[in-house]
Protein backbone atom coordinates (compact mmCIF):
# COMPACT_ATOMS: atom_id res chain seq x y z
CA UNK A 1 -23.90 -1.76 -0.86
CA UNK A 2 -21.34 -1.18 2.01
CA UNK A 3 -20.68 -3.96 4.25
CA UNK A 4 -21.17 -3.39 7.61
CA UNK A 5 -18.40 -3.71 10.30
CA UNK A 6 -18.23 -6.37 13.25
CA UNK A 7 -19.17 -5.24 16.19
CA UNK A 8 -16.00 -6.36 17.66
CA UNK A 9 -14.38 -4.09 15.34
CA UNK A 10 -16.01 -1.03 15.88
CA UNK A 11 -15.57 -1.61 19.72
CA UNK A 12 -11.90 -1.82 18.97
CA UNK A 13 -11.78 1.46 17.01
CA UNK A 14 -13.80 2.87 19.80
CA UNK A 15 -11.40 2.32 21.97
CA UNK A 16 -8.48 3.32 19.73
CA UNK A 17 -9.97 6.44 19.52
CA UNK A 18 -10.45 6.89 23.35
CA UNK A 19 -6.52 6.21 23.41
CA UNK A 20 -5.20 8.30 20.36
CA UNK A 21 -7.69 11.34 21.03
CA UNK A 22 -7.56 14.32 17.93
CA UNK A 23 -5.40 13.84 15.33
CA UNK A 24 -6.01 16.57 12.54
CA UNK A 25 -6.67 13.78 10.00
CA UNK A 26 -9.42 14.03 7.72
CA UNK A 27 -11.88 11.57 7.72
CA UNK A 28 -10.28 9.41 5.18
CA UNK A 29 -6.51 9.24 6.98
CA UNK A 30 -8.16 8.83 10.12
CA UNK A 31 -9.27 5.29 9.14
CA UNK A 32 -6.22 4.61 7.54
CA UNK A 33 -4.50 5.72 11.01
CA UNK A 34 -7.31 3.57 12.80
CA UNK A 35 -7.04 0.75 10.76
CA UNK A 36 -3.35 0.06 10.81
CA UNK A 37 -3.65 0.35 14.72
CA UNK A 38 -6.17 -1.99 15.06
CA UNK A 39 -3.43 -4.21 12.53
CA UNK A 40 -0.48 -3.68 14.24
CA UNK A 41 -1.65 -3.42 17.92
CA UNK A 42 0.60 0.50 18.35
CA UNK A 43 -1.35 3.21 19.50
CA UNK A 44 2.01 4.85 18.41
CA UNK A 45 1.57 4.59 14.61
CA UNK A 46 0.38 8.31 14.37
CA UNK A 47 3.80 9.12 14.83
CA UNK A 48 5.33 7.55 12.04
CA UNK A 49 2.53 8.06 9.39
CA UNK A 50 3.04 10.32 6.72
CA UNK A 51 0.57 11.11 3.51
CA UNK A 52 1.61 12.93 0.76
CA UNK A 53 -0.82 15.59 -0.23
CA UNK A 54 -4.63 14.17 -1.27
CA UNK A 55 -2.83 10.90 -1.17
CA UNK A 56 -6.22 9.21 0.02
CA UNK A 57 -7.97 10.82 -2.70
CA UNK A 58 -6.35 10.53 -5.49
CA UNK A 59 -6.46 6.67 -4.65
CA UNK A 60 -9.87 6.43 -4.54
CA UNK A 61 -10.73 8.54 -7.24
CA UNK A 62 -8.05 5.72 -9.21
CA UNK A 63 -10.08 2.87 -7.76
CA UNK A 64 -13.37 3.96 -8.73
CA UNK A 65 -11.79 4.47 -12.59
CA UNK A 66 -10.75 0.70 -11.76
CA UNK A 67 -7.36 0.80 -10.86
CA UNK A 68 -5.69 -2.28 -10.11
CA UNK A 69 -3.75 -3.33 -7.00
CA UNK A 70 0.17 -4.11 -6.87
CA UNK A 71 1.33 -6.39 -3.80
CA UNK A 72 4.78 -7.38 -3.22
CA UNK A 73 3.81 -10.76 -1.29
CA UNK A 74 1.05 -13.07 -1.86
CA UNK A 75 0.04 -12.16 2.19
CA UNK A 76 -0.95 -9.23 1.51
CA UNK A 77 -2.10 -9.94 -1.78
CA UNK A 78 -4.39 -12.21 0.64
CA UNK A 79 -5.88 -10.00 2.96
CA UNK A 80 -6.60 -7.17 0.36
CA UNK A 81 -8.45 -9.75 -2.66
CA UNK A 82 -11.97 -10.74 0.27
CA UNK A 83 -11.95 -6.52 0.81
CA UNK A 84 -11.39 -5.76 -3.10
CA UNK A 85 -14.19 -7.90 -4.29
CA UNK A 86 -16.79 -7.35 -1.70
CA UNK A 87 -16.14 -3.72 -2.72
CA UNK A 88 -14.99 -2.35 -5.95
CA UNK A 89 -14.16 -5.78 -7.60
CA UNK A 90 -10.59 -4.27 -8.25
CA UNK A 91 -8.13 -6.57 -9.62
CA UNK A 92 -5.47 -7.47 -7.01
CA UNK A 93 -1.89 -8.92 -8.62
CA UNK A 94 1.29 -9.98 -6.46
CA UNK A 95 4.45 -9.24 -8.06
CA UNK A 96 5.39 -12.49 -7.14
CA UNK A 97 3.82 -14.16 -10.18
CA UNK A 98 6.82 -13.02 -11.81
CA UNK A 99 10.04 -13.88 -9.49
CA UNK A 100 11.90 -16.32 -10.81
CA UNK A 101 12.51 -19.57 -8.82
CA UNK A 102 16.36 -18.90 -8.53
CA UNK A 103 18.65 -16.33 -8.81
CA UNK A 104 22.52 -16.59 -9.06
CA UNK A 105 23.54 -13.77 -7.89
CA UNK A 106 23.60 -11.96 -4.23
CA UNK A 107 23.20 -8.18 -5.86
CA UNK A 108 19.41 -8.20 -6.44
CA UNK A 109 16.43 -10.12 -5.01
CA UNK A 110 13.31 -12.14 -6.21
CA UNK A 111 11.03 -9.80 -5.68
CA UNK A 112 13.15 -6.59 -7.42
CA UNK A 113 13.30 -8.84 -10.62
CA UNK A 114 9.59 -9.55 -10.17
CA UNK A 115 8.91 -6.02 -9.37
CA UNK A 116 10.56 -4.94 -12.52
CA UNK A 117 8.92 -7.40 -15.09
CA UNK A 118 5.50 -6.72 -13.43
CA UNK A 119 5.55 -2.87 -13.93
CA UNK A 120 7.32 -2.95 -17.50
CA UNK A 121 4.39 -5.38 -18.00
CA UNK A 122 1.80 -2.67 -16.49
CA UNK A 123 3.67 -0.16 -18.76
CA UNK A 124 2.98 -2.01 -22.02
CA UNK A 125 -0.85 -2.83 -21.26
CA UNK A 126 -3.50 -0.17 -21.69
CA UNK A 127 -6.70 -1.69 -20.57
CA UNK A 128 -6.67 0.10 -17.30
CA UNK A 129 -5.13 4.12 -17.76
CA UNK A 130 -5.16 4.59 -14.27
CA UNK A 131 -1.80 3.97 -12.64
CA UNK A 132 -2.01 1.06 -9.99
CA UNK A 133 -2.15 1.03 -6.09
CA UNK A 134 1.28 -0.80 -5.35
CA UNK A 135 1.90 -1.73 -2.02
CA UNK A 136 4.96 -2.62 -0.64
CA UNK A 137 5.19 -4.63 3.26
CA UNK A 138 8.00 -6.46 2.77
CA UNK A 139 10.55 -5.94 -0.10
CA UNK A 140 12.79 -2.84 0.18
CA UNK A 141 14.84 -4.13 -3.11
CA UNK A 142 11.10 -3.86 -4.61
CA UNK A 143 10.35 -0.52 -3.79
CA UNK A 144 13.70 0.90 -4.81
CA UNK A 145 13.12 -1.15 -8.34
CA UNK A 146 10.09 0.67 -8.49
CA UNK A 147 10.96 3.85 -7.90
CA UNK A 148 14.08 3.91 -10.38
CA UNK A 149 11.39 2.49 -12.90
CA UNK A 150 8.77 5.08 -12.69
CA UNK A 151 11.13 8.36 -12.52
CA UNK A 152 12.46 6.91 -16.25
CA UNK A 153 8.80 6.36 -17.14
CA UNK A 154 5.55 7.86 -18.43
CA UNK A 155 3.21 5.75 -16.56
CA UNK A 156 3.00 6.64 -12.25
CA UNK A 157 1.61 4.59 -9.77
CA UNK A 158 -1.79 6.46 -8.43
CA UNK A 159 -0.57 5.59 -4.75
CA UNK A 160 2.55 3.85 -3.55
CA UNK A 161 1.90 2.55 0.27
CA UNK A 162 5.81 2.40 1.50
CA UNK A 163 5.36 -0.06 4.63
CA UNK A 164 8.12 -2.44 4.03
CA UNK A 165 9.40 -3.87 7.24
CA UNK A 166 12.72 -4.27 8.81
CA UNK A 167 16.36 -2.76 9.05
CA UNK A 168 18.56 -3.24 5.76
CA UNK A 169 17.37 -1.29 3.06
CA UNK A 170 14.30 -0.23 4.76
CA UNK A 171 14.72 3.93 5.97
CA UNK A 172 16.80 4.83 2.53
CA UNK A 173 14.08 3.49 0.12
CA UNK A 174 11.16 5.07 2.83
CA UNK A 175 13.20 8.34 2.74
CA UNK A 176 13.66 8.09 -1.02
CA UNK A 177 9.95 7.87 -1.74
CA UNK A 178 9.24 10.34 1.10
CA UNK A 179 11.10 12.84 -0.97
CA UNK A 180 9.63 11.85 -4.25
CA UNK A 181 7.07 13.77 -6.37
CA UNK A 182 4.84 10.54 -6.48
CA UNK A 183 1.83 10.42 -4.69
CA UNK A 184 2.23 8.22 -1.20
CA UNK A 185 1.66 6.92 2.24
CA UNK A 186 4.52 5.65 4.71
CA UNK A 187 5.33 4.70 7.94
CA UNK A 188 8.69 5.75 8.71
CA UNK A 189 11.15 4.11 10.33
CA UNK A 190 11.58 0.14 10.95
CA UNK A 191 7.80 -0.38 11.00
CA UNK A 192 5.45 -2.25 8.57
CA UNK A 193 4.35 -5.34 6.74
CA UNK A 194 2.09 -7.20 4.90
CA UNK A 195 -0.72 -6.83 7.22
CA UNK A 196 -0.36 -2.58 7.88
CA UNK A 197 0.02 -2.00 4.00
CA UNK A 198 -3.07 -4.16 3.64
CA UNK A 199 -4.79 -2.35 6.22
CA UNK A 200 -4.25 0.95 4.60
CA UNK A 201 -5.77 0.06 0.82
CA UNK A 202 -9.07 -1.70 2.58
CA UNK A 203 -9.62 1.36 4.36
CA UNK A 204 -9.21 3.03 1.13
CA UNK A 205 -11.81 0.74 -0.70
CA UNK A 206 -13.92 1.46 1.85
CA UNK A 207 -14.19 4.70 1.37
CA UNK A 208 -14.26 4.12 -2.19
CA UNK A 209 -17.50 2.13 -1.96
CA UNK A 210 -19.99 4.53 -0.78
């Protein structure tokens, strides 16, 4: 059974739509559009939101076939599990299970080496064919691993949500995936995070549990 909204919440959307007027989104976008809003407190996001084409849908179709759901920080890993369960009981994973605790060296990160053990990991395990929902708020380095990784491999994610946050790093892997054949959603530029790429699968669970 759906769970209701707060009413706070659906005042707030409300009024976000009183602000952002038509969009041309389809039901589905509009609620990602809505939702990240609400997250991020910019009535500007619609400028800087892109969807590849039936992004939404192909994501829900995965998540009713019981895709699970890739985070690249435990954060957002946090705000997505209390949405997942109450709706589709997906299974939500953080790469960072994987990082290691240290790394010598200043050419790669944490969360690119956890990145790359958790999807060769995905790769070798077949008890869910659909491709995972990664989502990515924080690590460029872990959505470049990613990409290199899938364009070598037969497995694809069945949504990437490119939201990582920032300067360094952050527009070349957004462009990259942007450009890619893989199905996605983005906000371009600097903007993101943990809390707008969270934003953006609940909305899709929610419209997955109808």
């Amino acid at each position: 059974m759906k769970t209701p909204e707060h009413p706070i919440f659906l005042e707030s959307i409300k009024y976000i739509r009183s602000q952002i007027g038509f969009t041309g989104l389809n039901r589905v976008q509009q609620s990602v559009l809505e939702r990240i809003i609400h997250s991020s407190g910019d009535l500007s996001m619609q400028s800087c939101l892109r969807f590849s084409s039936n992004a939404c849908e192909n994501a829900i179709n995965a998540l009713k076939k019981g895709a699970n759901i890739v985070t690249d920080t435990y954060m957002a890993e946090a705000a997505v599990s209390p949405v997942a369960k109450r709706t589709l009981n997906s299974n939500v994973k953080c790469i960072l299970e994987m990082a290691p605790d240290f790394i010598a060296s200043s050419s790669t990160t944490r969360s690119a080496i956890a990145m790359r053990k958790m999807w060769l990991d995905i790769e070798k395990k077949e008890e869910c064919l659909e491709g995972p929902i990664v989502l990515i708020g924080s690590a460029p380095s872990a959505l470049m691993t990613l990409l290199d990784l899938i364009e070598e491999s037969t497995k694809r994610p069945s949504l990437i949500i490119g939201m990582p946050v920032g300067f360094i790093g952050v527009s070349e892997c957004k462009t990259r995936l942007l450009n890619s054949a893989f199905s996605h959603i983005v906000l371009e530029g600097s903007k993101g995070g943990a809390s707008l790429a969270a934003a953006t699968v609940n909305a899709l669970l929610r419209a997955s549990d109808c």
